[in-house]
N, C-alpha and C. Protein backbone atom coordinates (compact mmCIF):
# COMPACT_ATOMS: atom_id res chain seq x y z
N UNK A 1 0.84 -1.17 0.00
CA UNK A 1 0.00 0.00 0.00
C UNK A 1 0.89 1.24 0.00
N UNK A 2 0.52 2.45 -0.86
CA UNK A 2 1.25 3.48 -0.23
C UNK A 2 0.39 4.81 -1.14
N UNK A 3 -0.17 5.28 -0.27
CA UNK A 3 -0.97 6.69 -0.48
C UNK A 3 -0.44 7.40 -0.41
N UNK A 4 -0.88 8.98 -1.07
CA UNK A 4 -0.39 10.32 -1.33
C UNK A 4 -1.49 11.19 -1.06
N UNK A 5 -1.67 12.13 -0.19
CA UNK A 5 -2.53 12.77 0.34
C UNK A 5 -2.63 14.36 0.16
N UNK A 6 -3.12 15.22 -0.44
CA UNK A 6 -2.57 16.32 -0.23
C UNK A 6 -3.61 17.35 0.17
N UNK A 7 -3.33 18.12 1.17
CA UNK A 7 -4.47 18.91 2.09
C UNK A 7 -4.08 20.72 1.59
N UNK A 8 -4.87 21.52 1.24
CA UNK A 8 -5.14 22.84 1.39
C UNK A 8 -5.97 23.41 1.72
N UNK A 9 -5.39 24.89 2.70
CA UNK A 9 -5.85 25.97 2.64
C UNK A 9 -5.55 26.84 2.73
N UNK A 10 -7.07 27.25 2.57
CA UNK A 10 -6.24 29.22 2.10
C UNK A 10 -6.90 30.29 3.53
N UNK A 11 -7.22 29.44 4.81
CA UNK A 11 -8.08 30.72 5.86
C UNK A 11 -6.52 31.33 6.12
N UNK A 12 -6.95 32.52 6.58
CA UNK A 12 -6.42 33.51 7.28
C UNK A 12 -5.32 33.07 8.79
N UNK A 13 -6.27 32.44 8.99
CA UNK A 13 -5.59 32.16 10.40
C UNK A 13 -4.62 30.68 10.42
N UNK A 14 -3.22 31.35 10.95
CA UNK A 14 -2.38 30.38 11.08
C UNK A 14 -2.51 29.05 11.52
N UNK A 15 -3.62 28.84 12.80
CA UNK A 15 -3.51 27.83 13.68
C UNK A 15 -4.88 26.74 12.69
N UNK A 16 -5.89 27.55 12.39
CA UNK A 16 -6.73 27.12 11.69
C UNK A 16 -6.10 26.55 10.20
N UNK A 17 -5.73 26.84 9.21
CA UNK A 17 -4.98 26.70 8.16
C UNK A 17 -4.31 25.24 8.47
N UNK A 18 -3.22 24.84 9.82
CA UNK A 18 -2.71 23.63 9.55
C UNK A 18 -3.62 23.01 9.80
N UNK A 19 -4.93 23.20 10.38
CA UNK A 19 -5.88 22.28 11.22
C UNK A 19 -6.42 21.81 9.99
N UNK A 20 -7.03 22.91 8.85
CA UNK A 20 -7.72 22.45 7.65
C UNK A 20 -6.63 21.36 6.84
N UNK A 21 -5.78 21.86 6.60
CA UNK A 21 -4.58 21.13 5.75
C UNK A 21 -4.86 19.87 6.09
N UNK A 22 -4.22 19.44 7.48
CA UNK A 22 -4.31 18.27 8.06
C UNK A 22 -5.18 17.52 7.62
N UNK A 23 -6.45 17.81 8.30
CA UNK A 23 -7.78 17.69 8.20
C UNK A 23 -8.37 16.57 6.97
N UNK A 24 -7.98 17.31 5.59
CA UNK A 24 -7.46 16.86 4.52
C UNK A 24 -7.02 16.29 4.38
N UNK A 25 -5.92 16.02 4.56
CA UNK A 25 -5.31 15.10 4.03
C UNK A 25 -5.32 13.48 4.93
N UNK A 26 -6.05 13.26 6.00
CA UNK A 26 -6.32 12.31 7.16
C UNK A 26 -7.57 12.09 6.33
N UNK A 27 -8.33 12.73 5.85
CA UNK A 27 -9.49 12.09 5.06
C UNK A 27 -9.08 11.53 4.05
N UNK A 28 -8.36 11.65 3.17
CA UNK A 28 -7.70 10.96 1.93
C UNK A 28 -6.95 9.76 2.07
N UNK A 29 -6.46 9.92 3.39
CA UNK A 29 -5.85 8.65 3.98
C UNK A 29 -6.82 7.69 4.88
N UNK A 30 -8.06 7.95 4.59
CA UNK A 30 -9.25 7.14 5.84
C UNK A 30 -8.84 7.19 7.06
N UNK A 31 -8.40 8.31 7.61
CA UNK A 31 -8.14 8.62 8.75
C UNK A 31 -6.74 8.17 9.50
N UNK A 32 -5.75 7.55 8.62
CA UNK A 32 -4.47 6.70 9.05
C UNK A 32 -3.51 7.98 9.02
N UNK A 33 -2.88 7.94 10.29
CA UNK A 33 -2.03 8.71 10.83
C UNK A 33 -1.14 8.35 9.58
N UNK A 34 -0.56 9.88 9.17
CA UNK A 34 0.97 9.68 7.81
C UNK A 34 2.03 8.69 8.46
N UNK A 35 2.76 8.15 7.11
CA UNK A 35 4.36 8.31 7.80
C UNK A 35 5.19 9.63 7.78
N UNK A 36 4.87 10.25 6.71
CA UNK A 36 5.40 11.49 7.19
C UNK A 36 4.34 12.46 6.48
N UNK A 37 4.79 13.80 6.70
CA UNK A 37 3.82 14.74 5.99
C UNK A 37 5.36 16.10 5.53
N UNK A 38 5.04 16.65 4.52
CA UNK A 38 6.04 17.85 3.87
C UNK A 38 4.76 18.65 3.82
N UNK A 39 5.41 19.90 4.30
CA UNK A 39 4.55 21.11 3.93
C UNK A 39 5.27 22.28 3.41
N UNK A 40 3.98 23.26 2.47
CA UNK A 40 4.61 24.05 2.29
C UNK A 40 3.52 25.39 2.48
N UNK A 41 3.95 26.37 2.45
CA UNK A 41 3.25 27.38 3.12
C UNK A 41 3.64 28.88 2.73
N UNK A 42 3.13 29.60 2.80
CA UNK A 42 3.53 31.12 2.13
C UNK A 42 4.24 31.48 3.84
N UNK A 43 5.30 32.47 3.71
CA UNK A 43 6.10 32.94 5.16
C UNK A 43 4.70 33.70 6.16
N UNK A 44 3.88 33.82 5.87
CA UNK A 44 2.71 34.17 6.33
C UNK A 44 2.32 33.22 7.67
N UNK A 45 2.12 32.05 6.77
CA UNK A 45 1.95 31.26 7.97
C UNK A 45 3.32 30.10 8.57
N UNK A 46 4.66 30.82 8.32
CA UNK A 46 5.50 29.83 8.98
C UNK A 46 5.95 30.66 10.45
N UNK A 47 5.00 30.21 11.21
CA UNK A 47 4.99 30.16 12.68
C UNK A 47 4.80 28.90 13.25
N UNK A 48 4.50 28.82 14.73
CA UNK A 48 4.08 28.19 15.53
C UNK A 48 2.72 27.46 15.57
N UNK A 49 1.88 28.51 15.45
CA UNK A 49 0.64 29.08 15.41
C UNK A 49 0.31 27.32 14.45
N UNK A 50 0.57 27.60 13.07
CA UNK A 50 -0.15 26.86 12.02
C UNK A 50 0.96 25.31 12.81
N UNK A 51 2.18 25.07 12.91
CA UNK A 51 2.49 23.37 13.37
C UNK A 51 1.33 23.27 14.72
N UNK A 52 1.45 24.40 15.17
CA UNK A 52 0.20 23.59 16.62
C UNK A 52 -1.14 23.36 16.25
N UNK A 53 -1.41 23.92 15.11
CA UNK A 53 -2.75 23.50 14.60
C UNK A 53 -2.88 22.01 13.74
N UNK A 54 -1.27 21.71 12.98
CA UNK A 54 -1.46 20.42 12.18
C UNK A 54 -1.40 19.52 13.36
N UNK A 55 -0.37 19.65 14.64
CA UNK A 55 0.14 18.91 15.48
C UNK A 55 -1.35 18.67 15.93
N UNK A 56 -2.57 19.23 16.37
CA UNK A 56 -3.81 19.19 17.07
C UNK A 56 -4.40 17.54 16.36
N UNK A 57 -3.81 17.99 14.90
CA UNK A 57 -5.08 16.91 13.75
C UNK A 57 -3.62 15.50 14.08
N UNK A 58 -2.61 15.77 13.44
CA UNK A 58 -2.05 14.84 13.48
C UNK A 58 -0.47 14.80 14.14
N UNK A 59 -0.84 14.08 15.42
CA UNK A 59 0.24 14.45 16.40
C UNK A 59 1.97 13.91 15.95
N UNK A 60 1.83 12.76 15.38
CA UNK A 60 2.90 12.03 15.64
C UNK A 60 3.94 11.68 14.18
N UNK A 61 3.13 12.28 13.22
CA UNK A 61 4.24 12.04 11.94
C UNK A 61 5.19 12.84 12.07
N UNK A 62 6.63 12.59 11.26
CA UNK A 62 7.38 13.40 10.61
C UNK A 62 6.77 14.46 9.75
N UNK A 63 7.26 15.83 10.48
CA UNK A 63 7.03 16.82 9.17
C UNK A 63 7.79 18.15 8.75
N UNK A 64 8.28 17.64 7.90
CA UNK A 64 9.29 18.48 7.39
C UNK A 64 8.65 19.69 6.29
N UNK A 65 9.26 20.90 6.67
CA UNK A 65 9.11 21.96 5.45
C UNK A 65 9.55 23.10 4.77
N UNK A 66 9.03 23.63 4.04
CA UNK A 66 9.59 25.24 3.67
C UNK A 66 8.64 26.49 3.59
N UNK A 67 8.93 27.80 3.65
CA UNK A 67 7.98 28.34 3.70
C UNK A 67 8.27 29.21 1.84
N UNK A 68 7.37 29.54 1.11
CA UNK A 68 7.81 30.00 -0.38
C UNK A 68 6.97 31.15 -0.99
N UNK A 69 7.39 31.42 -1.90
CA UNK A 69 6.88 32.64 -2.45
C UNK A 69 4.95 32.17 -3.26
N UNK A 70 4.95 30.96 -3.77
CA UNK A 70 3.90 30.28 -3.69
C UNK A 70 3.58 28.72 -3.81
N UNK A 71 2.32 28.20 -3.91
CA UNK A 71 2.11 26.87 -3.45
C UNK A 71 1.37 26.21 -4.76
N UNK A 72 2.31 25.10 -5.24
CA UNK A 72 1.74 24.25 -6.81
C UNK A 72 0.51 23.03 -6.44
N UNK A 73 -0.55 22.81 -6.24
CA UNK A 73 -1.24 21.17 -6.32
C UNK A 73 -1.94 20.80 -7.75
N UNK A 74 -2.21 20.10 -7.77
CA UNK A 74 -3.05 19.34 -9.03
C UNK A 74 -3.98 20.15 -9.56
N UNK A 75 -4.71 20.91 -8.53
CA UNK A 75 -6.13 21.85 -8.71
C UNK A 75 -5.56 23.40 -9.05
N UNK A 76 -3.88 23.70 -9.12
CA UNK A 76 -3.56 24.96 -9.70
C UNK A 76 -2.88 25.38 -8.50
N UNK A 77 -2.05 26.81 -9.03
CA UNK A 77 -1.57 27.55 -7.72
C UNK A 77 -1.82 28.39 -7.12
N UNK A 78 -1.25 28.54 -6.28
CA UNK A 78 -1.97 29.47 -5.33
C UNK A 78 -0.73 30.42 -4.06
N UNK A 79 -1.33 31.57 -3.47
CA UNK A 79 -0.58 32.13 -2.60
C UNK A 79 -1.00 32.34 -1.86
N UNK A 80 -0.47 32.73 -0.23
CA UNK A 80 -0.96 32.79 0.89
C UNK A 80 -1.86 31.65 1.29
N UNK A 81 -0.92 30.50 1.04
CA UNK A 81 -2.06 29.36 1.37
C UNK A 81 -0.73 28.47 2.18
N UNK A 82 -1.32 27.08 2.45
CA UNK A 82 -0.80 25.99 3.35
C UNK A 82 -1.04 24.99 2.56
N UNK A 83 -0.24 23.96 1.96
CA UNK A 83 0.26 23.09 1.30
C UNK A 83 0.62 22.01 1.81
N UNK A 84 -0.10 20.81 2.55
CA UNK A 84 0.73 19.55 2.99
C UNK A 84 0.39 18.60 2.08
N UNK A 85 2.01 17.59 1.76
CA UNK A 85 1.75 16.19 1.00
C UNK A 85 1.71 15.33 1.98
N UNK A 86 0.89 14.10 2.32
CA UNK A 86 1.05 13.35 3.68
C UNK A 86 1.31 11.77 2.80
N UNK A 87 2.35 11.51 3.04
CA UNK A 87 2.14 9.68 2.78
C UNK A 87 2.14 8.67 3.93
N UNK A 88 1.81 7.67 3.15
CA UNK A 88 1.41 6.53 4.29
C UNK A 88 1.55 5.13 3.37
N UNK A 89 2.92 4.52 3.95
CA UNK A 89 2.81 3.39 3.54
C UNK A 89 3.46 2.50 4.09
N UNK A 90 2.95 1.07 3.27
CA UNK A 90 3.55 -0.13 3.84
C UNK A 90 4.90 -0.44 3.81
N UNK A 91 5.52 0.24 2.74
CA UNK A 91 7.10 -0.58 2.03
C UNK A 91 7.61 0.72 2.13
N UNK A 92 8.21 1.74 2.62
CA UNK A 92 8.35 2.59 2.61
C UNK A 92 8.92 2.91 4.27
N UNK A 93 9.66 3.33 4.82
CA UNK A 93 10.22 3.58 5.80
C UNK A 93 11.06 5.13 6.50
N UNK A 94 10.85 5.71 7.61
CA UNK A 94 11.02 7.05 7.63
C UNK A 94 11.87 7.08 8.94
N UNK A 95 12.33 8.30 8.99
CA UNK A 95 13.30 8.12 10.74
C UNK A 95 13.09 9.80 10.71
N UNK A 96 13.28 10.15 11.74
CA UNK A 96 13.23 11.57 12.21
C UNK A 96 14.89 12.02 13.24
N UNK A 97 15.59 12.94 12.19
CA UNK A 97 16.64 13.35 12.17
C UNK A 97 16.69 14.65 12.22
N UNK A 98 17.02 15.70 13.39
CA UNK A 98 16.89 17.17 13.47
C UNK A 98 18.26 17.68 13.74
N UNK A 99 18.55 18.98 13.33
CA UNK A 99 19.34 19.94 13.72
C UNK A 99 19.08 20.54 14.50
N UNK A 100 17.87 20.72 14.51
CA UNK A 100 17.32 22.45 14.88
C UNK A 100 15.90 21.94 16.32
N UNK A 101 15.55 22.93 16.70
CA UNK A 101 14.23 22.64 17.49
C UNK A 101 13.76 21.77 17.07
N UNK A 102 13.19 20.69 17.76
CA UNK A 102 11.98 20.44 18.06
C UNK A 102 10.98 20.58 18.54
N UNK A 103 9.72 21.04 17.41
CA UNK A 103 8.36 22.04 17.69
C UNK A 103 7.72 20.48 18.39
């Protein structure tokens, strides 16, 4: 098995935004926690604010990201938005390796 999930939005609010993202993309996956999730996000929302909102939906994956000038999915692009890809699979394997904080 191995799914590809991808969650957007475009609200205003930081904390809300990862909550929707998330949100999303846990439905695409029938509710199965990722192995990992990548996000991407306009510098707008790269705070705290929006990881404590994905962290709310989905506590325990890897998630790595960047913040960019704008955001590409299948349905077109967009700016000032929140961008997560979430996968989840069987054959596929992940480890969590930091430099920096851990949020």
């Amino acid at each position: 098995m191995f799914k590809v999930a991808v969650g957007l939005s475009k609200k205003k609010d930081p904390f809300l935004a990862g909550q929707e993202a998330a949100r999303k993309c846990l439905a695409e996956l029938d509710e199965q926690e990722p192995d990992i999730c990548l996000l991407f996000s306009s510098a707008m929302f790269a705070n705290l604010k929006m990881i404590a909102g994905i962290r709310s939906i989905i506590p325990h994956s890897p998630l790595f990201g960047v913040s960019d000038a704008g955001e590409i999915t299948s349905e077109g692009s967009y700016q000032r938005s929140v961008v997560m890809a979430a996968i989840k699979s069987d054959s596929l394997s992940f480890f969590r390796w930091t430099l920096g904080k851990h949020y």
